[in-house]
N, C-alpha and C. Protein backbone atom coordinates (compact mmCIF):
# COMPACT_ATOMS: atom_id res chain seq x y z
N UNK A 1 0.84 -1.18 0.00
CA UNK A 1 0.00 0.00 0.00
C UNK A 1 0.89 1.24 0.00
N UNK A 2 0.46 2.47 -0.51
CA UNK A 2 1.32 3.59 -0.98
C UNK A 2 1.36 4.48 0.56
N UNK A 3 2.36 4.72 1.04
CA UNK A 3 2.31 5.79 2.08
C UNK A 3 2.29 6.84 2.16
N UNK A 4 2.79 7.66 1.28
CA UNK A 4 2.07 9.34 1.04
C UNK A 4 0.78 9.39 0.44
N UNK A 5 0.82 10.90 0.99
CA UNK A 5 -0.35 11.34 0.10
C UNK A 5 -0.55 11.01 -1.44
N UNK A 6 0.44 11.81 -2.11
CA UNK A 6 0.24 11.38 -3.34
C UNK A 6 0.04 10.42 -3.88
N UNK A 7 1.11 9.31 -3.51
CA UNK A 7 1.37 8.05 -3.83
C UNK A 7 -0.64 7.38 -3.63
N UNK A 8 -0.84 7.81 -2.43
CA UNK A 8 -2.14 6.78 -2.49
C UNK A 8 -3.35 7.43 -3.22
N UNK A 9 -3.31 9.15 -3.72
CA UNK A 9 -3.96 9.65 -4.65
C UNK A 9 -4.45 8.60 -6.10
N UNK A 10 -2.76 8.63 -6.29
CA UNK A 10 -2.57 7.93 -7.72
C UNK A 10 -3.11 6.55 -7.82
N UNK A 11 -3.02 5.89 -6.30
CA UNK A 11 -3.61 4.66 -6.68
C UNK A 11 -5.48 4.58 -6.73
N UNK A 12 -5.68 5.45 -5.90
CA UNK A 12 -7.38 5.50 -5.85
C UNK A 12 -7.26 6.17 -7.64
N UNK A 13 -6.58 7.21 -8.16
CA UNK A 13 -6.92 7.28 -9.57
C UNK A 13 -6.84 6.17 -10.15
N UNK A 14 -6.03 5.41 -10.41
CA UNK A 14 -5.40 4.24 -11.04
C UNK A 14 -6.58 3.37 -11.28
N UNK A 15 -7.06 3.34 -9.75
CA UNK A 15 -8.61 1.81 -9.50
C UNK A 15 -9.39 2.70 -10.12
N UNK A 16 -9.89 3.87 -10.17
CA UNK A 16 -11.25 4.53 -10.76
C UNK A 16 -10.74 4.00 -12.70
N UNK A 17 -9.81 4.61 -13.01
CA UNK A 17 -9.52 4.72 -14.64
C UNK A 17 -9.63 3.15 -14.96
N UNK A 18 -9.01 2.17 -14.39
CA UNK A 18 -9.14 1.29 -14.62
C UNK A 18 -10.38 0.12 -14.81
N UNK A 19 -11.04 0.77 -13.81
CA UNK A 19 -12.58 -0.16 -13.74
C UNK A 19 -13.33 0.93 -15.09
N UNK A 20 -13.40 2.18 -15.41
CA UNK A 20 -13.86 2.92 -16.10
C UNK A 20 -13.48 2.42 -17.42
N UNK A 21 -11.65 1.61 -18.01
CA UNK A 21 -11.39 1.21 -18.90
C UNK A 21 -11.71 -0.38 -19.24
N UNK A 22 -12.24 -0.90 -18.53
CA UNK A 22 -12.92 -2.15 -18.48
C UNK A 22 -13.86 -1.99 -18.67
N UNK A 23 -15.01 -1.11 -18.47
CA UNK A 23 -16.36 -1.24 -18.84
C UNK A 23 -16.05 -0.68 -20.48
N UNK A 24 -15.29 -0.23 -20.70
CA UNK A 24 -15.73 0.37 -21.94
C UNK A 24 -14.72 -0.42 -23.21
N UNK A 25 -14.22 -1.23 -22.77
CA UNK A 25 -13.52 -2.62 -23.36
C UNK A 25 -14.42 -3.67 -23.30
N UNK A 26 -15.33 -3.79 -22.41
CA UNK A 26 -16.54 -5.10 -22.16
C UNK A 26 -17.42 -4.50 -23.09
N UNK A 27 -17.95 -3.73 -22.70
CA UNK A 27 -19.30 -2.63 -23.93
C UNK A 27 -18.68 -3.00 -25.06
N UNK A 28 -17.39 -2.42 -25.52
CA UNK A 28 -17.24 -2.75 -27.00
C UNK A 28 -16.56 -4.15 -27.48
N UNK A 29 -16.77 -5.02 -26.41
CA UNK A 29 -16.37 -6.54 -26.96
C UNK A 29 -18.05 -6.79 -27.45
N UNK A 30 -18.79 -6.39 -26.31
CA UNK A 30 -20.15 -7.22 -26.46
C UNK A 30 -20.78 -6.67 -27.98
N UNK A 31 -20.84 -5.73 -28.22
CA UNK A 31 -20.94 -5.10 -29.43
C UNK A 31 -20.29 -5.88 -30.87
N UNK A 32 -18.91 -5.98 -30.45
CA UNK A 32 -18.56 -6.48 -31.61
C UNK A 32 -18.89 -8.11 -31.73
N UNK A 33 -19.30 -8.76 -30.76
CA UNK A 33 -19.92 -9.62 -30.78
C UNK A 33 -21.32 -10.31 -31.24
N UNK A 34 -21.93 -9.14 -30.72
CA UNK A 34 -23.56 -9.23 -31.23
C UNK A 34 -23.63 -9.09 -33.11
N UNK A 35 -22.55 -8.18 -33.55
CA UNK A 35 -22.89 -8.02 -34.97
C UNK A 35 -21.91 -9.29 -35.67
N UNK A 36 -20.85 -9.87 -34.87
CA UNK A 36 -20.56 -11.73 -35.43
C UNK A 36 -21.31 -12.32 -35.22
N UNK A 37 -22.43 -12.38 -34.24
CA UNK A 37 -23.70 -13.23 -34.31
C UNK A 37 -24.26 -12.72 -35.40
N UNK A 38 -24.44 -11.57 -35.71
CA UNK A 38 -26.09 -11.46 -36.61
C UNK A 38 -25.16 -11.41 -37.96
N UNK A 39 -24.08 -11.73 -38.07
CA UNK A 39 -23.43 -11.92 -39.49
C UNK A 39 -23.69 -13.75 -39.76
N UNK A 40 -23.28 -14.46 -38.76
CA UNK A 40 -23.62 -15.79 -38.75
C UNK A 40 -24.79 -16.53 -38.81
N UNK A 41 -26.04 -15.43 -38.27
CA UNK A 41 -27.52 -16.14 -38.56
C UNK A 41 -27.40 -15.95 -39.98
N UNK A 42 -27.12 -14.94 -40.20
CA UNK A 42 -27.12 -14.80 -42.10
C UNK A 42 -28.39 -13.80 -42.04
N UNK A 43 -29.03 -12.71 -41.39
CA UNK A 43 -29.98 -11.64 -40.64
C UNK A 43 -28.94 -10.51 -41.61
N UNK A 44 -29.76 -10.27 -42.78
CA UNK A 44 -28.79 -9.09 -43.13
C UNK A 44 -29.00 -7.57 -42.98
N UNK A 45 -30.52 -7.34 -42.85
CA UNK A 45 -30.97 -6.63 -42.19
C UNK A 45 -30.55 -6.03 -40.53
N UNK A 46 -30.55 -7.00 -39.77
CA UNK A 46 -30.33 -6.79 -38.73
C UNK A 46 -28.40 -6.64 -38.49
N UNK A 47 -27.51 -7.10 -39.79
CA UNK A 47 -26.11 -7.28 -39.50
C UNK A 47 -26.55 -5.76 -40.20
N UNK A 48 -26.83 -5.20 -40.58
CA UNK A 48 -26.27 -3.79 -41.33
C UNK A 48 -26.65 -2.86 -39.98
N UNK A 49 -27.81 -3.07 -39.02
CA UNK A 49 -27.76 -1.84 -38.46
C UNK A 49 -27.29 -2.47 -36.91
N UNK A 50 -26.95 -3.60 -36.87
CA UNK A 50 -25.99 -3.70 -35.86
C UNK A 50 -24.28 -3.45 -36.17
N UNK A 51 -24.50 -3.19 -37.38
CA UNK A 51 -22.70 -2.87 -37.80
C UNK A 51 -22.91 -1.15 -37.69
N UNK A 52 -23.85 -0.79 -37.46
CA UNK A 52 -24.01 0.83 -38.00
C UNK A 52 -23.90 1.27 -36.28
N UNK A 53 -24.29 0.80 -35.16
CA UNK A 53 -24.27 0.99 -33.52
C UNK A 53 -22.69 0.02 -33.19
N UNK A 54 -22.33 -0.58 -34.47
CA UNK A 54 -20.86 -1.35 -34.04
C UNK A 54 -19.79 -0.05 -34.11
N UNK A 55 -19.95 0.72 -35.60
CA UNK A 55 -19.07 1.64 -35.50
C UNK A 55 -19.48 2.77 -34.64
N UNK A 56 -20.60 3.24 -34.33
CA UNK A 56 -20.64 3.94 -33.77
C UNK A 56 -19.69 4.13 -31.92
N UNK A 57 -19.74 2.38 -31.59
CA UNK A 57 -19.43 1.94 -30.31
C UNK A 57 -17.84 2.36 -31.01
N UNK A 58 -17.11 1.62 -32.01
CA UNK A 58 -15.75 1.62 -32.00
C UNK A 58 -15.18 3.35 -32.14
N UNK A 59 -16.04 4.12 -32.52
CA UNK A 59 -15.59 5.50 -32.84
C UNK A 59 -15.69 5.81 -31.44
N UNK A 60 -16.98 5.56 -30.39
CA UNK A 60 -16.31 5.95 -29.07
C UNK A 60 -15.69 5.56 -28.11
N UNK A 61 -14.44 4.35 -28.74
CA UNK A 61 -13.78 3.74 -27.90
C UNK A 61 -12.21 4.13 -28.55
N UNK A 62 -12.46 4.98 -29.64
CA UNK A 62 -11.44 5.63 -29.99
C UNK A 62 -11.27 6.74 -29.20
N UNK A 63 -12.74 7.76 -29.09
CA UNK A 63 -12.25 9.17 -28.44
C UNK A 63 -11.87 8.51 -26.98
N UNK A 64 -12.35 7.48 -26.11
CA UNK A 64 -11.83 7.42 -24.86
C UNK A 64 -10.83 6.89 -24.59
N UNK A 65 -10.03 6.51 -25.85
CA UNK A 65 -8.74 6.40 -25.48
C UNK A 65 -8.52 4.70 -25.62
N UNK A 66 -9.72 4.04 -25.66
CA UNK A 66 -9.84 2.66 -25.59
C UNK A 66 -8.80 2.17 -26.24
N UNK A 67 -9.26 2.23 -27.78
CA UNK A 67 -8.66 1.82 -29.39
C UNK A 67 -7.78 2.59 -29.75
N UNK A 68 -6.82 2.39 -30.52
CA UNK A 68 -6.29 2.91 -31.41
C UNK A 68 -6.59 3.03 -32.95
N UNK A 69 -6.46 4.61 -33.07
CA UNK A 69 -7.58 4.67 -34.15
C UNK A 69 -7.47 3.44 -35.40
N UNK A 70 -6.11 3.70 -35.74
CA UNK A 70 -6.09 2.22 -36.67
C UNK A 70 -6.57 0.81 -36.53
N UNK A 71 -6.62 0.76 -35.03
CA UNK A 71 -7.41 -0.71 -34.98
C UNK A 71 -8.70 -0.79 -35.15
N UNK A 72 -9.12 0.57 -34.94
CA UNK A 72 -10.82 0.57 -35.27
C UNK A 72 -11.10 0.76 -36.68
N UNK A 73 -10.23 1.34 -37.17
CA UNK A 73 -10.45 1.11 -38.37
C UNK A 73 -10.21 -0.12 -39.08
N UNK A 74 -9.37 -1.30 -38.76
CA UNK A 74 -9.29 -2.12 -39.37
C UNK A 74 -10.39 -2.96 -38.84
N UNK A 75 -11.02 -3.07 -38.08
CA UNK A 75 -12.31 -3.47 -37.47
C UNK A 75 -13.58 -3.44 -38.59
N UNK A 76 -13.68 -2.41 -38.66
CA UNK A 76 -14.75 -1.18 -39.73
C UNK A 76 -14.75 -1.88 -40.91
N UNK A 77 -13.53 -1.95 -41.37
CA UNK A 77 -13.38 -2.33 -42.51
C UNK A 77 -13.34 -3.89 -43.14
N UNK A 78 -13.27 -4.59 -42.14
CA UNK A 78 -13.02 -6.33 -42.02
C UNK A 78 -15.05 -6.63 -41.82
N UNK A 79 -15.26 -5.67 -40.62
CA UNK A 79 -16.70 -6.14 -40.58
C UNK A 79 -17.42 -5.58 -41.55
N UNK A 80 -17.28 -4.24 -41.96
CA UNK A 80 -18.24 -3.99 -43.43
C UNK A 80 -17.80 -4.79 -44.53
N UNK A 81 -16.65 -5.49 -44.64
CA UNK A 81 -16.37 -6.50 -46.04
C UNK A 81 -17.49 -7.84 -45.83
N UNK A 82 -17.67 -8.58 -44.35
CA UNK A 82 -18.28 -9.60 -43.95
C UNK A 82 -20.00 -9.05 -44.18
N UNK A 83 -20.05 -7.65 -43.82
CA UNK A 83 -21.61 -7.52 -44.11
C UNK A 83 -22.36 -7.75 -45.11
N UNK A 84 -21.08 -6.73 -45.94
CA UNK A 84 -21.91 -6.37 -47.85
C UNK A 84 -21.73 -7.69 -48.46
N UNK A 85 -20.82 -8.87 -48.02
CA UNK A 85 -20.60 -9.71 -48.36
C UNK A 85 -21.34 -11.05 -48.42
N UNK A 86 -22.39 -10.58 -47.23
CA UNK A 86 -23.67 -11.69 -46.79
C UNK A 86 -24.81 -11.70 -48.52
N UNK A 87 -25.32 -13.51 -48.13
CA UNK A 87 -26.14 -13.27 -49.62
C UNK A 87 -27.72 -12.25 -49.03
């Protein structure tokens, strides 16, 4: 355990950012999950506007720092190839 002040500041920051960066890594797993399900029922309707709340989730896991923008983009771009790609 940290014995100064500061020191134990940083760790109560540390536990807040951290549980705050887990929910928003779980949110956007479950997300990108739900639209590999509805790509696999073969639901193409439902894969286009769950890919449309997919990017929306990955664009705000970019501003919070989650993603890196390139990985969301290669995301974007792998799952809109699997969408338009459904019969």
């Amino acid at each position: 355990m940290a014995n100064h002040l500061s020191a134990q500041k940083r760790a109560r920051q540390t536990e807040s950012r951290t549980a705050r960066n887990r929910a928003n890594t779980s949110s956007l797993r479950t997300q990108l999950r739900e639209l590999r399900e509805a790509i696999e029922k073969g639901d193409k309707p439902a894969a286009e506007q769950t890919y449309r709340k997919t990017v929306s989730a990955l664009d705000k896991a970019i501003q919070k720092g989650t993603l890196h923008e390139n990985t969301a983009s290669r995301y974007k771009s792998r799952l809109s190839k699997r969408v338009v790609g459904m019969m």
